[in-house]
Protein backbone atom coordinates (compact mmCIF):
# COMPACT_ATOMS: atom_id res chain seq x y z
CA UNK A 1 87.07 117.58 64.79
CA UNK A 2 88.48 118.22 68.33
CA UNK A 3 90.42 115.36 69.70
CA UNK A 4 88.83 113.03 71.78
CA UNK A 5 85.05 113.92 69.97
CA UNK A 6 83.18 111.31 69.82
CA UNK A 7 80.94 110.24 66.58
CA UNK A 8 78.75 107.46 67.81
CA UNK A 9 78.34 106.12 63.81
CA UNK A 10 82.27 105.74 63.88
CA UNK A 11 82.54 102.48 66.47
CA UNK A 12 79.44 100.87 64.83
CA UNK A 13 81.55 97.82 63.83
CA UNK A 14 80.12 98.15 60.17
CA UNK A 15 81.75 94.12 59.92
CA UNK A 16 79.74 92.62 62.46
CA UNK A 17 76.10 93.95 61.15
CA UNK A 18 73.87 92.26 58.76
CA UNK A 19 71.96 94.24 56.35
CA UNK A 20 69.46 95.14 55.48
CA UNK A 21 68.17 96.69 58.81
CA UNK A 22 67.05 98.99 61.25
CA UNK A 23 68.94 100.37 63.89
CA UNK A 24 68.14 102.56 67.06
CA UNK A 25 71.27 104.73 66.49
CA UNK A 26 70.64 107.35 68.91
CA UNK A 27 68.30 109.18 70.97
CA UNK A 28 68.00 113.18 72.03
CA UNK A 29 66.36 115.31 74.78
CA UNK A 30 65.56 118.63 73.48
CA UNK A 31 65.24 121.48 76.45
CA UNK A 32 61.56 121.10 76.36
CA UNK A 33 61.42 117.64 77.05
CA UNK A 34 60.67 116.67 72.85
CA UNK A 35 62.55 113.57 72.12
CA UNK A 36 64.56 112.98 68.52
CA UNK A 37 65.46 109.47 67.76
CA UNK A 38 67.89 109.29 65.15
CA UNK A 39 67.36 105.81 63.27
CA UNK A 40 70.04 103.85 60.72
CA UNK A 41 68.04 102.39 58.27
CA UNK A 42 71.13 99.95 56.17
CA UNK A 43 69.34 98.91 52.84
CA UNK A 44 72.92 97.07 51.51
CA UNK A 45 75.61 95.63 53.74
CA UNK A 46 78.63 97.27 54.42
CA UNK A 47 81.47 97.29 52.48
CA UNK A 48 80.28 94.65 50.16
CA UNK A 49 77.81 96.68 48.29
CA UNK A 50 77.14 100.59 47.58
CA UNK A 51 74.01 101.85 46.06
CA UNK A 52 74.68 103.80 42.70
CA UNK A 53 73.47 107.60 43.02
CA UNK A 54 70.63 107.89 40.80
CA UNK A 55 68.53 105.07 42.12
CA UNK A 56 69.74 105.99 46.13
CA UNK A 57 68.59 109.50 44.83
CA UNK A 58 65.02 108.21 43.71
CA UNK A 59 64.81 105.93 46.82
CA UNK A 60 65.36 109.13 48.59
CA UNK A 61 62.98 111.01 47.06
CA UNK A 62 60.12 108.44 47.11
CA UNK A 63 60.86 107.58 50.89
CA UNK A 64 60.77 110.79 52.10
CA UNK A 65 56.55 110.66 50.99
CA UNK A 66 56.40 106.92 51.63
CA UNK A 67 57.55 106.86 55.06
CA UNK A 68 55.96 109.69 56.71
CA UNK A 69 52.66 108.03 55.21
CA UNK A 70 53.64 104.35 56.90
CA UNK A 71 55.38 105.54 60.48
CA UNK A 72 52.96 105.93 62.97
CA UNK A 73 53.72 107.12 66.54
CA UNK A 74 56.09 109.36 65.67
CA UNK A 75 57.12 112.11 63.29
CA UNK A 76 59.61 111.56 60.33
CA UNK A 77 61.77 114.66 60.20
CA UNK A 78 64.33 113.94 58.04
CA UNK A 79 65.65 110.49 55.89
CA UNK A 80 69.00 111.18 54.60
CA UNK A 81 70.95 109.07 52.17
CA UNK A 82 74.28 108.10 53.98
CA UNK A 83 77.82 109.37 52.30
CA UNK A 84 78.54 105.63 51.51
CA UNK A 85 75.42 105.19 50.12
CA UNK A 86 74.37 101.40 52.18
CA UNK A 87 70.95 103.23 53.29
CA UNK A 88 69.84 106.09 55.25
CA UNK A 89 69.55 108.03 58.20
CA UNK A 90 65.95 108.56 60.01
CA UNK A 91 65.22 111.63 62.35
CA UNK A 92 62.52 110.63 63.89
CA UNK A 93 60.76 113.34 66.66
CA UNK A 94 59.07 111.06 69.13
CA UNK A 95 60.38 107.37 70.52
CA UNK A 96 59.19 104.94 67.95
CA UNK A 97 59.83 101.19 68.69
CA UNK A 98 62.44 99.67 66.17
CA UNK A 99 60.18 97.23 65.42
CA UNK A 100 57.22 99.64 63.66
CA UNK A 101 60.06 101.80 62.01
CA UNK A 102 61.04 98.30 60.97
CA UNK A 103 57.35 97.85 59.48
CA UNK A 104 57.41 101.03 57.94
CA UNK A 105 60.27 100.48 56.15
CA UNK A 106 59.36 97.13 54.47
CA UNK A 107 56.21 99.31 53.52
CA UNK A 108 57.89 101.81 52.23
CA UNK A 109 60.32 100.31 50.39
CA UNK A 110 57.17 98.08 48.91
CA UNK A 111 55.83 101.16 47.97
CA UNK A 112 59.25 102.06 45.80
CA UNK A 113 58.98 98.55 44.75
CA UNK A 114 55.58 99.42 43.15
CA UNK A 115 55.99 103.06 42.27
CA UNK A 116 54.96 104.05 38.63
CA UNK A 117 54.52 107.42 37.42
CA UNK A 118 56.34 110.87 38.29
CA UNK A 119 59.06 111.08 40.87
CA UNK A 120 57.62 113.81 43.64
CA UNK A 121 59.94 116.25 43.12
CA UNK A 122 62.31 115.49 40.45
CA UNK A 123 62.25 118.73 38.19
CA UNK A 124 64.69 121.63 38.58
CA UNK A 125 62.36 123.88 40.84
CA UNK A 126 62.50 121.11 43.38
CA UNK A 127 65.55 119.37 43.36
CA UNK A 128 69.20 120.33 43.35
CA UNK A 129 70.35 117.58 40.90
CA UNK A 130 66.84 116.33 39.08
CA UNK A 131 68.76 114.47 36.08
CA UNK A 132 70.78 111.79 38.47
CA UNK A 133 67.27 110.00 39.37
CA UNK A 134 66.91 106.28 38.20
CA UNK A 135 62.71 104.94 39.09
CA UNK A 136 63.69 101.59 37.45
CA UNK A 137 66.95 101.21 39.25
CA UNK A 138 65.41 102.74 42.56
CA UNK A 139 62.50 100.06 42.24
CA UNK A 140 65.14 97.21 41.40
CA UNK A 141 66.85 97.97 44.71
CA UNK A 142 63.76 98.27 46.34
CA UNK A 143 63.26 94.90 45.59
CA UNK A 144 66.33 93.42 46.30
CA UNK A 145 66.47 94.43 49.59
CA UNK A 146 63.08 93.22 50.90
CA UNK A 147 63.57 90.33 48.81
CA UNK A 148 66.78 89.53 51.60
CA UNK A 149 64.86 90.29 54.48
CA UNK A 150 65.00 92.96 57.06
CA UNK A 151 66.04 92.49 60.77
CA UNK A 152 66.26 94.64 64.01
CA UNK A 153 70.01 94.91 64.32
CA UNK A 154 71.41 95.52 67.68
CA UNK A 155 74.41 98.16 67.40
CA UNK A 156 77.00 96.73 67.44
CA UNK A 157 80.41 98.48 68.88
CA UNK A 158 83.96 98.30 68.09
CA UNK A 159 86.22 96.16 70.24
């Protein structure tokens, strides 16, 4: 990385939040005037907890049906687990408020809560790793975290 680049996730002061939450974490201008809006979706705090890989994968996979059935206004691109595994990362094309991606979310994640059956896309045709899912720790989780409550958390920078 070239000195003095700037990552906009690195002076989130990840001390001062309180998951779980959403937060606006950035928003894009194409060319053409389309607007991205990247959004951090934090399902554990922090630092205090990490979500094992299995169930984070099944969250993943369930979320990425889930939410583009429960966000309206905009268009989910993209919901990426983050490397420290506390939640994910929403691309977003359009300018949702945080408040309905909020709403979706609890939705969703009620929807993981719930899920029985099949995993969309865990076989090896469709995903790169099928065998690390977990449905009963994914809906566990799932529970957990709307269980504590999600807020609209204002970013937060670093002194």
């Amino acid at each position: 990385m070239a000195e003095g680049t700037r990552v906009a996730s690195f002076e989130l002061d990840h001390r001062a939040v309180r998951a779980p939450y959403v937060r606006a974490a950035g928003r894009y201008q194409g060319p053409r005037g389309d607007v991205v809006t990247k959004f951090d979706l934090r399902l554990v705090q922090p630092n205090v907890q990490e979500i094992p890989t299995a169930p984070l994968h099944t969250i993943e996979h369930l979320l990425a049906g889930y939410l583009r059935d429960e966000l309206s206004g905009a268009t989910l691109v993209d919901a990426s687990p983050m490397g420290c595994r506390t939640g994910f990362y929403l691309t977003v094309l359009g300018e949702p408020e945080e408040e309905s991606v909020l709403e979706a979310a609890k939705a969703a994640l009620a929807r993981v809560r719930d899920h029985e059956g099949e995993i969309p896309g865990c076989d090896p045709l469709r995903c790169g790793n099928w065998r690390d899912h977990s449905l009963p720790g994914a809906r566990a989780w799932a529970a957990e975290v709307l269980e504590r409550g999600f807020i609209v958390q204002a970013t937060v920078t670093l002194p």
